[in-house]
N, C-alpha and C. Protein backbone atom coordinates (compact mmCIF):
# COMPACT_ATOMS: atom_id res chain seq x y z
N UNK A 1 -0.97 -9.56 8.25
CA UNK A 1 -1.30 -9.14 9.58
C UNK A 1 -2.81 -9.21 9.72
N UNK A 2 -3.51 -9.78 10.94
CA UNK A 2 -4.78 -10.19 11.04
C UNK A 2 -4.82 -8.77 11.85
N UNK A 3 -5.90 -7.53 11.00
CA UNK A 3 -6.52 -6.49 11.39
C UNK A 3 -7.31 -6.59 12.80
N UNK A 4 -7.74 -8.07 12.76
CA UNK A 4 -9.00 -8.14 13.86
C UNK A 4 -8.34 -8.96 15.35
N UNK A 5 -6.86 -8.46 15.24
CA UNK A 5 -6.16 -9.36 16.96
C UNK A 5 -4.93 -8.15 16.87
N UNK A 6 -4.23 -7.23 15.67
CA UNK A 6 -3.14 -6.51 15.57
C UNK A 6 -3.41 -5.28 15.14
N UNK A 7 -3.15 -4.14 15.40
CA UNK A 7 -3.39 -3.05 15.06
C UNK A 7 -2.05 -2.56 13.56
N UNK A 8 -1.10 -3.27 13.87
CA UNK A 8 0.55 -3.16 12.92
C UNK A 8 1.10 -1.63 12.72
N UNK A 9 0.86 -1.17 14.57
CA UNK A 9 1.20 0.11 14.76
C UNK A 9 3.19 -0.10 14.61
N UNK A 10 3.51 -1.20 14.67
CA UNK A 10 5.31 -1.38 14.84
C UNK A 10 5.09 -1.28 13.13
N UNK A 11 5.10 -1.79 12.65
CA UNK A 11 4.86 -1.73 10.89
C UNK A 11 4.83 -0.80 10.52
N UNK A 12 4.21 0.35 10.33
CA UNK A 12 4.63 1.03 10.24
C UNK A 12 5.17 2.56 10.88
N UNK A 13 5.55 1.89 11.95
CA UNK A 13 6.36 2.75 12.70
C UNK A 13 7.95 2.76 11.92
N UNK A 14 8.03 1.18 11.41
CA UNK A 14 9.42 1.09 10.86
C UNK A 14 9.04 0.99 9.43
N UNK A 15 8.20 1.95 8.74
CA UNK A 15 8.21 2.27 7.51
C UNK A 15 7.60 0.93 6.71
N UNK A 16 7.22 -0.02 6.91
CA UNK A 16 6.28 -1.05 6.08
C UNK A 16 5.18 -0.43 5.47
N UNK A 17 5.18 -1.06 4.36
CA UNK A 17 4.18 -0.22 3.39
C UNK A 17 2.50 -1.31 3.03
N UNK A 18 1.74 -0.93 2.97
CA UNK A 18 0.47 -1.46 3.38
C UNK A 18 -0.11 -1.23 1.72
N UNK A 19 0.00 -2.78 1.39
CA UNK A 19 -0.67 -3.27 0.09
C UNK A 19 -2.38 -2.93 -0.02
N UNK A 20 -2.92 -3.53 0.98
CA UNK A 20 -4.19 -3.59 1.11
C UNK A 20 -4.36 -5.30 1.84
N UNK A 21 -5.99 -5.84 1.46
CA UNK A 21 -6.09 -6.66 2.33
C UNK A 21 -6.28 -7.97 1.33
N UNK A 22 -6.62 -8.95 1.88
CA UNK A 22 -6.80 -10.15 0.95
C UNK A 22 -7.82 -10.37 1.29
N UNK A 23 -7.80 -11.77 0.01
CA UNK A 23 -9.43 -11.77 -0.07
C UNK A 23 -10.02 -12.84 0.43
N UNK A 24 -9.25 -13.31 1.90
CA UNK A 24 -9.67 -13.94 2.91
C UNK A 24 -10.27 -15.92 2.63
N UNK A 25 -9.37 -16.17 1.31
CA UNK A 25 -9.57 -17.58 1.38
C UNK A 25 -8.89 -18.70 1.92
N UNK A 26 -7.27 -18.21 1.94
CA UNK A 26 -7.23 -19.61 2.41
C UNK A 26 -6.10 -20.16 1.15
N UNK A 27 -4.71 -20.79 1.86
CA UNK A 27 -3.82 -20.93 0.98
C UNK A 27 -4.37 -22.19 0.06
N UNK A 28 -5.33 -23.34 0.99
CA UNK A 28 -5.41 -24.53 0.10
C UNK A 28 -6.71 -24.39 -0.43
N UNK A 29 -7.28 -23.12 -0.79
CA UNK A 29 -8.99 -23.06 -1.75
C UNK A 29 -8.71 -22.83 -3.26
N UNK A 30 -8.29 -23.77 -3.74
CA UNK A 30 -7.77 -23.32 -5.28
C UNK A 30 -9.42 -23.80 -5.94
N UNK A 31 -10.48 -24.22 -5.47
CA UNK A 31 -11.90 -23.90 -5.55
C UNK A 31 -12.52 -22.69 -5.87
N UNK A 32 -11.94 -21.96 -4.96
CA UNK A 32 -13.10 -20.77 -4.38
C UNK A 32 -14.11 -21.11 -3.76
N UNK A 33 -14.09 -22.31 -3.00
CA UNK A 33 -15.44 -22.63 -2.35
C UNK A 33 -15.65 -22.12 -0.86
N UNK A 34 -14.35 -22.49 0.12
CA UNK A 34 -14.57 -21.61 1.20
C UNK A 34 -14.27 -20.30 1.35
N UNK A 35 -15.22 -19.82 2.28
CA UNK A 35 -15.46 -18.48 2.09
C UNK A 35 -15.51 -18.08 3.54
N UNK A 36 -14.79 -17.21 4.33
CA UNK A 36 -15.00 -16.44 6.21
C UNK A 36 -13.45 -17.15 6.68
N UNK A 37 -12.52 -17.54 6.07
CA UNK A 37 -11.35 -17.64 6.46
C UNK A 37 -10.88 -15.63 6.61
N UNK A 38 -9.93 -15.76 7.53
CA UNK A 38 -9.19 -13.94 8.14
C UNK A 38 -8.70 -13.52 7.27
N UNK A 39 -9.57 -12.39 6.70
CA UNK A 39 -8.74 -11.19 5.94
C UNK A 39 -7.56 -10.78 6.83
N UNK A 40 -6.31 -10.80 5.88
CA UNK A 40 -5.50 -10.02 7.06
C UNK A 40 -5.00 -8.92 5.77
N UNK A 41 -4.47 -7.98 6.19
CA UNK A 41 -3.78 -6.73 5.49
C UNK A 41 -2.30 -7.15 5.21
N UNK A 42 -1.71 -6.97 4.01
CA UNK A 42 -0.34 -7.40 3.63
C UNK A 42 0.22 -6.20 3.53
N UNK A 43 1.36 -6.20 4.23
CA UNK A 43 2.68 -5.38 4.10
C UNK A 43 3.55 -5.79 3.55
N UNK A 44 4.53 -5.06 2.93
CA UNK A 44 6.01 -5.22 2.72
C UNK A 44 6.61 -4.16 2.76
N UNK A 45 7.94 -4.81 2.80
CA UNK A 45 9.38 -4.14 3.07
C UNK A 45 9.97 -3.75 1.97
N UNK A 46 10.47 -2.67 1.12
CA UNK A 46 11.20 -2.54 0.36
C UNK A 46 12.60 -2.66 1.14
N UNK A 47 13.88 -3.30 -0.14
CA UNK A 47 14.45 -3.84 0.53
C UNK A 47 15.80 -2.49 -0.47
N UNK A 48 15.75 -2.19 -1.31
CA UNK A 48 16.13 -1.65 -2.13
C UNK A 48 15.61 0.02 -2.40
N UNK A 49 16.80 1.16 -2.59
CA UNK A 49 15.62 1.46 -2.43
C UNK A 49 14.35 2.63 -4.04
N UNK A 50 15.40 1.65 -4.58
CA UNK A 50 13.95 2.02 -6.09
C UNK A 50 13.36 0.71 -6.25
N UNK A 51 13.04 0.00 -5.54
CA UNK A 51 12.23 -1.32 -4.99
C UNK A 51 10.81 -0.82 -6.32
N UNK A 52 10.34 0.32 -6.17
CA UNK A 52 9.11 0.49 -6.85
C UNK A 52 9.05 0.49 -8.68
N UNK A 53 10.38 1.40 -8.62
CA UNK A 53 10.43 1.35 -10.41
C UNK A 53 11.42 0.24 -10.47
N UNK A 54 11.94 -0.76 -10.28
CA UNK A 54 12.13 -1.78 -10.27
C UNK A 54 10.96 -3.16 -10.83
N UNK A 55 10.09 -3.07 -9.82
CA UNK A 55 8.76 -3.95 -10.17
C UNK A 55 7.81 -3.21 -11.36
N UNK A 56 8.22 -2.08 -11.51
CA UNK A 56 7.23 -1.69 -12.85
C UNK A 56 7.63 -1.76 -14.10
N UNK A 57 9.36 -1.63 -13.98
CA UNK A 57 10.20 -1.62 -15.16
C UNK A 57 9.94 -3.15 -16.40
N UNK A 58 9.64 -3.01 -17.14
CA UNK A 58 9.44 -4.14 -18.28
C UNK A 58 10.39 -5.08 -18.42
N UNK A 59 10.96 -6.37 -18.51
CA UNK A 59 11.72 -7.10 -19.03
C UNK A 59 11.98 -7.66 -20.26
């Protein structure tokens, strides 16, 4: 979600959980050279619902 056009007041209105933001490069900079592409803030959905000790649990 681009912070700077969406506020993602519906997000979590319906419980989406807010990772934090990225680090604004750009799917094709496997460089690191460009740099001022849109931070946007990532959410997700647990879909499950021990979704959390699930992803921590060891394999």
């Amino acid at each position: 979600m681009d912070r700077s056009r969406y506020h993602g007041g519906c997000y979590r209105a319906a419980n989406w959980i807010e990772l934090g933001p990225t680090s604004g490069r750009g799917r094709m900079d496997r460089a690191n050279r460009r740099q001022g592409a849109a931070v946007k803030t990532v959410l997700v959905y647990p879909l499950v619902k021990d979704a959390a000790a699930r992803l921590r649990q060891e394999r």
